[in-house]
Protein backbone atom coordinates (compact mmCIF):
# COMPACT_ATOMS: atom_id res chain seq x y z
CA UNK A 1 129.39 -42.44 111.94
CA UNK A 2 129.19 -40.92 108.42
CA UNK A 3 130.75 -37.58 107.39
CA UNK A 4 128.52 -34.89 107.24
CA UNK A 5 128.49 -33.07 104.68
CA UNK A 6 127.09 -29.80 105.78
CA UNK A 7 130.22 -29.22 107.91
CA UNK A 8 132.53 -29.82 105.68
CA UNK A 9 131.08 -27.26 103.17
CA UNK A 10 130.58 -24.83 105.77
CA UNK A 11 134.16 -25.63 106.90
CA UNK A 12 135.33 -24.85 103.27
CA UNK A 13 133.18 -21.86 102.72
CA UNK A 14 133.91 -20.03 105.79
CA UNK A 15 138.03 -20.84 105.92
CA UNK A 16 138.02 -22.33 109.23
CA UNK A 17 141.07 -23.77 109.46
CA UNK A 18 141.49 -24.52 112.67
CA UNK A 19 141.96 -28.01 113.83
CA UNK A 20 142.39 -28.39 109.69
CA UNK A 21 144.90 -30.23 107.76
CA UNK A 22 144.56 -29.90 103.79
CA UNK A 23 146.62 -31.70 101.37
CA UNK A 24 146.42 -31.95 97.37
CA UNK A 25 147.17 -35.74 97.79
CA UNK A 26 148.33 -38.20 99.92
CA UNK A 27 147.67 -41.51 100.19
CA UNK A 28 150.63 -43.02 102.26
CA UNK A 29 149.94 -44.74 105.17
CA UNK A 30 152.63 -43.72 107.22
CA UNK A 31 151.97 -39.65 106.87
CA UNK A 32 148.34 -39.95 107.43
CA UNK A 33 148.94 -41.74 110.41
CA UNK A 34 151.31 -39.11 111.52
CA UNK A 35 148.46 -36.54 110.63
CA UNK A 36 145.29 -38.59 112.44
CA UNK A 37 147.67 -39.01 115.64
CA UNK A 38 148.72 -34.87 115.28
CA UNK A 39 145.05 -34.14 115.36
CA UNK A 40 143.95 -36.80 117.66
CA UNK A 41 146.50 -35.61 120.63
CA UNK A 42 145.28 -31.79 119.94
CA UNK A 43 141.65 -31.55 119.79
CA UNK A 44 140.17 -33.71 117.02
CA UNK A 45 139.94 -32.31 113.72
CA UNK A 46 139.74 -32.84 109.80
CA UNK A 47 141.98 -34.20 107.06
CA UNK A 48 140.84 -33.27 103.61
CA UNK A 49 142.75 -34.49 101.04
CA UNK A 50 142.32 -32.73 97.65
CA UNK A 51 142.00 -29.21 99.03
CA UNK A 52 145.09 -27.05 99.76
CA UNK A 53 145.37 -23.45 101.78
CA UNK A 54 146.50 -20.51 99.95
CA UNK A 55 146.80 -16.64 101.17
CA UNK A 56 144.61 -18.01 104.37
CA UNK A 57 142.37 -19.42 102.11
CA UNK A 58 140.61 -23.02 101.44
CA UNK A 59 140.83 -24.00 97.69
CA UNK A 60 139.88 -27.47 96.56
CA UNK A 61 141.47 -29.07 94.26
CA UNK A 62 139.46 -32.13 93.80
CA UNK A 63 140.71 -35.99 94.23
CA UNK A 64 139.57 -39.22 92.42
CA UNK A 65 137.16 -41.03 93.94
CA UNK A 66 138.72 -44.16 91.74
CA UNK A 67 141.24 -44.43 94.91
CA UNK A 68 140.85 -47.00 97.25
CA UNK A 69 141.37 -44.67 100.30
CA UNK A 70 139.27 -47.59 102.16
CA UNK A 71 141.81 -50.28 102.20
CA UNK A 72 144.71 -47.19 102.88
CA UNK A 73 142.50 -46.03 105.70
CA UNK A 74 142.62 -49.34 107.21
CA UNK A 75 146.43 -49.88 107.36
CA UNK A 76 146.40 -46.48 108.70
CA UNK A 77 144.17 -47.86 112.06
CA UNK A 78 146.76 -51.40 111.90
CA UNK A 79 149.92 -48.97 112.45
CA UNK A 80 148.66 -46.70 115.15
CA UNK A 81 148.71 -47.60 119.44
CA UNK A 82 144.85 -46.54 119.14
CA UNK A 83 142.39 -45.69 116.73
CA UNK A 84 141.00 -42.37 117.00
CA UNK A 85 138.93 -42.16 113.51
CA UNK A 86 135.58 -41.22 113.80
CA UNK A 87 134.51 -41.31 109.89
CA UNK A 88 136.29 -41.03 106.58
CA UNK A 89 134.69 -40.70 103.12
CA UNK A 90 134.66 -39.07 99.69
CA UNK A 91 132.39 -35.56 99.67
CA UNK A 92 131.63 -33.77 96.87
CA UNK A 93 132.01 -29.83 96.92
CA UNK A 94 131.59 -27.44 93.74
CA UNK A 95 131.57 -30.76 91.56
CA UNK A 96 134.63 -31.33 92.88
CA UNK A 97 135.36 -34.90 95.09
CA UNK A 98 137.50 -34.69 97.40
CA UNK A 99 138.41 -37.38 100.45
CA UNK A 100 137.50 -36.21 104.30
CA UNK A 101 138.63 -37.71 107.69
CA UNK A 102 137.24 -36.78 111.24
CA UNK A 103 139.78 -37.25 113.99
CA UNK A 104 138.03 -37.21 117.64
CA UNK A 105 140.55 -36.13 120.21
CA UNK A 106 142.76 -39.17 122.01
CA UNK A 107 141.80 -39.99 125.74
CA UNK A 108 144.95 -40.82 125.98
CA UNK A 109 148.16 -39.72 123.86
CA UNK A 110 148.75 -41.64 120.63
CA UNK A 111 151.76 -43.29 119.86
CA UNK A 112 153.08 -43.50 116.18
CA UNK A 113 156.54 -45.30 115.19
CA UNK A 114 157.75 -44.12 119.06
CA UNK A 115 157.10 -40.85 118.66
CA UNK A 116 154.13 -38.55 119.88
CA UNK A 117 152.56 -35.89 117.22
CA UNK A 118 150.67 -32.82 117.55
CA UNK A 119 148.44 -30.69 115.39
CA UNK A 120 150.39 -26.65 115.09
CA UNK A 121 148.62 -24.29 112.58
CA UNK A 122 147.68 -26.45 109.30
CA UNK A 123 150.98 -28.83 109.89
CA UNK A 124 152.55 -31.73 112.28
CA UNK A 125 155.37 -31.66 115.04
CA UNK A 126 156.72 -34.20 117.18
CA UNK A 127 155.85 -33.49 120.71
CA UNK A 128 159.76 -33.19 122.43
CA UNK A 129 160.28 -35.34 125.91
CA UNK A 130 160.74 -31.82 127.47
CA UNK A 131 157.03 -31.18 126.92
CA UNK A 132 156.04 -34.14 129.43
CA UNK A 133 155.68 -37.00 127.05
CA UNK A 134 158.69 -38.79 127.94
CA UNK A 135 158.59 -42.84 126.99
CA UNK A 136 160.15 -44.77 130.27
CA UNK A 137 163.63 -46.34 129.39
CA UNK A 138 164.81 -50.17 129.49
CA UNK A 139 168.20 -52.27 128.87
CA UNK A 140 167.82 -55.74 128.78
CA UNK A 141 170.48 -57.58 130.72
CA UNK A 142 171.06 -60.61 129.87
CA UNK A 143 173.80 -63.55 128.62
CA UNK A 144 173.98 -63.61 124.87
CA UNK A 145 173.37 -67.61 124.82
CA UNK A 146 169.66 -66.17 126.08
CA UNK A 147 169.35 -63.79 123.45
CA UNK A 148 166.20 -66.32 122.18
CA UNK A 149 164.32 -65.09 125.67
CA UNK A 150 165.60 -61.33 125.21
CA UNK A 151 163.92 -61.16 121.72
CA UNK A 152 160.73 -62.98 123.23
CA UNK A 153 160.53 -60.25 126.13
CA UNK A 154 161.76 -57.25 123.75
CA UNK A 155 158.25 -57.97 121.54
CA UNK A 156 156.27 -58.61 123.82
CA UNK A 157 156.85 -55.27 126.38
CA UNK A 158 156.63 -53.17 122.93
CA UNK A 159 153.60 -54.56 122.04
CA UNK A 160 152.09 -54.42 125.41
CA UNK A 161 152.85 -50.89 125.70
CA UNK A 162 152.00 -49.90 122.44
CA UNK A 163 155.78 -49.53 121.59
CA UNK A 164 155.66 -46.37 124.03
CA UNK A 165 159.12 -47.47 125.53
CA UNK A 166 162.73 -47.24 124.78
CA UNK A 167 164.36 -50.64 124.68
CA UNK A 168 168.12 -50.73 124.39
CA UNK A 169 170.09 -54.19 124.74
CA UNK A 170 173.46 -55.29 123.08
CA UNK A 171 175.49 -58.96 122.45
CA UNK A 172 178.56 -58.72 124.89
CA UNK A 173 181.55 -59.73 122.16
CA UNK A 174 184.45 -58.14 124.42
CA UNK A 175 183.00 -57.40 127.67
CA UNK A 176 185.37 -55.05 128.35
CA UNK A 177 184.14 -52.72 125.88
CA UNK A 178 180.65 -53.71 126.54
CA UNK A 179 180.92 -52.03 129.89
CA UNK A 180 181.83 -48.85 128.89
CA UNK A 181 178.72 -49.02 126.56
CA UNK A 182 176.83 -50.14 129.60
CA UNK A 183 178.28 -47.54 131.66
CA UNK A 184 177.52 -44.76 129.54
CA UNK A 185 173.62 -46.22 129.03
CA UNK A 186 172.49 -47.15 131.91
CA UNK A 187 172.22 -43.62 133.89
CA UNK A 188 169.89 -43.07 131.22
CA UNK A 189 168.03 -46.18 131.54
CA UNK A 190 164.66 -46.12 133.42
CA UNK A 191 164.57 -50.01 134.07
CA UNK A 192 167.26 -52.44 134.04
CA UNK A 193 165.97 -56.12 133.16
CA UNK A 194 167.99 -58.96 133.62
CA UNK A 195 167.44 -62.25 132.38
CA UNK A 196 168.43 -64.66 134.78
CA UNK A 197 169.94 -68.13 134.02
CA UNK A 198 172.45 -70.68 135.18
CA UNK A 199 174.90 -68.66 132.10
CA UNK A 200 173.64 -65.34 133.38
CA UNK A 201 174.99 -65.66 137.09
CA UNK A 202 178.30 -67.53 135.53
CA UNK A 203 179.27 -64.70 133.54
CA UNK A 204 181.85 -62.56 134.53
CA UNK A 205 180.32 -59.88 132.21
CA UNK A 206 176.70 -60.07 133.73
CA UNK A 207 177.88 -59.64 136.73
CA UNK A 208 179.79 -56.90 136.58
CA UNK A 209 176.64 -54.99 135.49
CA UNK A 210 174.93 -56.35 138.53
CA UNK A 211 177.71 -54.79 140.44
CA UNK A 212 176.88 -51.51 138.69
CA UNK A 213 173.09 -52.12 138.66
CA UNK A 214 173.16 -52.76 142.59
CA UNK A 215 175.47 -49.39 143.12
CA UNK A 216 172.30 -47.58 142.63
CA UNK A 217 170.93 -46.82 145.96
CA UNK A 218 167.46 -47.06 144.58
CA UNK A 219 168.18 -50.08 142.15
CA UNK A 220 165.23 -52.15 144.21
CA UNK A 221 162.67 -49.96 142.14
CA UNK A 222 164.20 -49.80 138.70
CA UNK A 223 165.48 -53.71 138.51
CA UNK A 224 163.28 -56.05 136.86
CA UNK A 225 164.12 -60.02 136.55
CA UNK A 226 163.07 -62.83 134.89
CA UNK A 227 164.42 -66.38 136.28
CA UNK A 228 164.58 -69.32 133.54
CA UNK A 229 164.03 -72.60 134.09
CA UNK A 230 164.33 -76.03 131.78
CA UNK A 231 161.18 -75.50 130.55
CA UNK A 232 162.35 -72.89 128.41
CA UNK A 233 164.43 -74.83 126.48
CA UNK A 234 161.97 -75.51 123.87
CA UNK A 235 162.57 -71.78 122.63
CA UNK A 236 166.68 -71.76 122.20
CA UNK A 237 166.62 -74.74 119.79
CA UNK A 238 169.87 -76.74 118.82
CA UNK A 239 172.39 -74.17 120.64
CA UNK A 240 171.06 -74.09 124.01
CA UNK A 241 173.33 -74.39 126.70
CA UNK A 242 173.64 -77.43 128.91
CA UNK A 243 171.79 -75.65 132.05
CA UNK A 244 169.62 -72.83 131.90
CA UNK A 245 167.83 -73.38 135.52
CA UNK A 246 168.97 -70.92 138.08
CA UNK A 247 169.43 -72.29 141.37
CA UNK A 248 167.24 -69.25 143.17
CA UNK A 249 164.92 -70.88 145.20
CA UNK A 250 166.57 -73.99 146.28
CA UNK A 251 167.23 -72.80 149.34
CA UNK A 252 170.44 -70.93 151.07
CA UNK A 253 172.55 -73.88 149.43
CA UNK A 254 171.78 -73.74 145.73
CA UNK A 255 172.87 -70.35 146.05
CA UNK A 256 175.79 -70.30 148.26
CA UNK A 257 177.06 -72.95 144.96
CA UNK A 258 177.37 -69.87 142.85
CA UNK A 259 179.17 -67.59 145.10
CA UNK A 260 181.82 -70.98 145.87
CA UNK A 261 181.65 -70.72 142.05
CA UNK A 262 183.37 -66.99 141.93
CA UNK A 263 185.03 -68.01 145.12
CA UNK A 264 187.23 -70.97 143.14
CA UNK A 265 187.36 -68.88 139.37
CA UNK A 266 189.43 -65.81 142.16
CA UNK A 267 191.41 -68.60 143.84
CA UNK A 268 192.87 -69.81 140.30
CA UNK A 269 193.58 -66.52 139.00
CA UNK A 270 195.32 -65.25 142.40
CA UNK A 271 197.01 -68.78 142.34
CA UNK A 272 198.37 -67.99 138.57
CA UNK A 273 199.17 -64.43 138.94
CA UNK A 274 201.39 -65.55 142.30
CA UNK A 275 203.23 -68.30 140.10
CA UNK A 276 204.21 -65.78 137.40
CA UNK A 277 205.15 -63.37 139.79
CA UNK A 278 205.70 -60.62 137.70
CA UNK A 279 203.44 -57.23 138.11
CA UNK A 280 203.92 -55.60 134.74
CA UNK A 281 203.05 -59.19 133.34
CA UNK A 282 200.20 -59.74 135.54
CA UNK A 283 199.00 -55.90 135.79
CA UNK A 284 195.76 -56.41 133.93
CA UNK A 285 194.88 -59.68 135.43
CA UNK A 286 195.09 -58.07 138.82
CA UNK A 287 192.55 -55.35 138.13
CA UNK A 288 190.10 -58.24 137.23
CA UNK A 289 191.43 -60.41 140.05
CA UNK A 290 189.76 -57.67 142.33
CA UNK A 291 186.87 -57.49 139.59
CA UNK A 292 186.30 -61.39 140.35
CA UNK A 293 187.04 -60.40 144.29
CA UNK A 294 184.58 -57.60 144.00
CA UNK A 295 181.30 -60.12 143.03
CA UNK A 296 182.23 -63.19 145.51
CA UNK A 297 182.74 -61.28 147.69
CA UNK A 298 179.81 -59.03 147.81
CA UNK A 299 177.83 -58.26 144.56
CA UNK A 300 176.82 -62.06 143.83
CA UNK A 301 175.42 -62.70 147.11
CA UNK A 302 172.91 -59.54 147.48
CA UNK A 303 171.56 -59.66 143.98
CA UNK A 304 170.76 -63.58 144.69
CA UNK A 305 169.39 -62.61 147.97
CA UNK A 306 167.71 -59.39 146.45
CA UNK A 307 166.13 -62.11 143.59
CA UNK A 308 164.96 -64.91 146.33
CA UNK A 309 163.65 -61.86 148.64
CA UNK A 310 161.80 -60.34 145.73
CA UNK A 311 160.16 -64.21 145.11
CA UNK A 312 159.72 -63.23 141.15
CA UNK A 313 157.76 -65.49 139.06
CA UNK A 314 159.84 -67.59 136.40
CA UNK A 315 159.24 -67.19 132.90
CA UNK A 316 156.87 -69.55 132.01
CA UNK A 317 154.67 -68.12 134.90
CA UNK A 318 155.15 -64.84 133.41
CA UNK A 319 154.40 -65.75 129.92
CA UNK A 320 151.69 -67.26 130.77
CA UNK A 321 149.54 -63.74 131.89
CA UNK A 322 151.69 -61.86 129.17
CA UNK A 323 154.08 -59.99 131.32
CA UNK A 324 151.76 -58.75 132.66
CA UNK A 325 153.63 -57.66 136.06
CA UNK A 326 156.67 -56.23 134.18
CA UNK A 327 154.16 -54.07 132.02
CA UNK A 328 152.57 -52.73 135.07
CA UNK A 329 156.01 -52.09 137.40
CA UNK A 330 157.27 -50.13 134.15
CA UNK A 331 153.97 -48.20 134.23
CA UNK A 332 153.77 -47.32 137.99
């Protein structure tokens, strides 16, 4: 659809500035995006660029038509979740050119660099969470010898949802300090989403966010999994670690192998901290004695029975339909 004309002048000539945006000159990508999605989640509306409003009034300024607003205009429909444009070309009023875009209104809100935007008298806001556009909330969980499959899910739920989520995920260096991060995150987290791997359920670490995950009364609805296999060892390259299959679905005995697993790593430690024998020595390897007695003893076994219960496809099965089933969980 081509620009008409006739509306524009009358726009001009009459000052109707609503649904309006006038600007002497821009031609960066990133603001006219922000002003095409303001418009587009008001009512639909015009850009003019070579115009201005003074004392309530249109003036136009004028704006070389030697600009190639064409190729600009383009980048602009690449960066946004959806295109709303409905024409965009150079108009000539009073002998003047100057460069118009018509913004039809959104069917649905439109996303732009995570934010929402709105049209308010001749300018742009960000629409504020409190306001009802509020993007749903993940952490990645996962063992940081699988970060390869954390930055492979990261791009591909941001893409899928137009990067209209919050993703937040860290690299455990001292776990210690990585739960108090964790801690303080994950009441504000939406969706939990662990990665699961031979590592993941071997890690002291991982599991004590399970632990934390599974306090959650309602943690059936907000955690999300992902069980590897071997076949996803083509996308860790030389430093992949020497199993990455978790024993899920093998039956009651591949699993009962990793609680015998926490079961033998709390029998050493209690079996050291007995043969030192000395409390103020051994005072912080007793508080993660009953850490490691804490996920034996309970936590390990009902998030492996919560995962074989659930029956969750594996990666590659997941991959294959593009997340498809995480996408539309998060979007429920």
């Amino acid at each position: 659809m081509e620009i008409n004309k006739d509306s524009v002048i009358d726009i001009i000539a009459n000052n109707r500035k609503q649904n309006l945006i006038c600007v002497i000159l821009e031609m960066r990508p990133v603001m006219l995006a922000k002003y095409v999605s303001g418009l587009a989640n008001a009512t639909g509306g015009y850009i003019i660029i070579g115009a201005e409003i003074s004392e309530e009034t249109i003036h136009v300024k004028g704006f070389l038509k030697e600009f190639n607003m064409g190729e600009i205009m383009e980048n602009v429909k690449h960066i946004l979740s959806e295109n709303p444009l409905e024409a965009f070309d150079n108009v000539q009023v009073d002998s003047k050119n100057i460069f118009v875009i018509k913004v039809k209104k959104a069917k649905t809100k439109i996303c732009f660099e995570g934010k929402y935007y709105t049209y308010v008298d001749n300018r742009i806001e960000v629409i504020e969470d409190s306001k009802g556009y509020k993007f749903p909330k993940l952490f990645i969980s996962y063992k940081e010898c699988d970060a390869p499959i954390a930055d492979i899910l990261e791009r591909a739920i941001k893409d899928k949802m137009d990067s209209q989520i919050e993703i937040s995920r860290y690299t455990q260096i001292n776990y210690k300090e990585s739960f108090k991060l964790f801690m303080n995150s994950i009441q504000d987290n939406d969706f939990v989403l662990s990665v699961v791997s031979d590592s993941y359920l071997r890690s002291q670490a991982c599991m004590y966010e399970v632990g934390e995950i599974i306090k959650d009364h309602h943690y059936q609805e907000k955690l999300l999994f992902v069980v590897l296999g071997e076949n996803e060892r083509k996308y860790y390259g030389k430093d992949s670690p020497e199993k990455i299959s978790a024993n899920i679905y093998d039956g009651a005995l591949g699993r009962l192998e990793y609680v015998n697993y926490w079961k033998r790593q709390y029998e050493s430690l209690e079996k050291m901290i007995k043969e030192i024998n000395d409390y103020e020595a051994t005072s912080n390897a007793t508080h993660e004695l009953k850490e490691i007695g804490q996920i034996y003893r309970n936590d390990i076994g009902e998030f492996l029975d919560f995962l074989a219960d659930e029956n969750g496809m594996s990666f590659s099965k997941l991959s294959e339909n593009e997340f498809k089933d995480i996408i539309e969980w998060i979007r429920k």
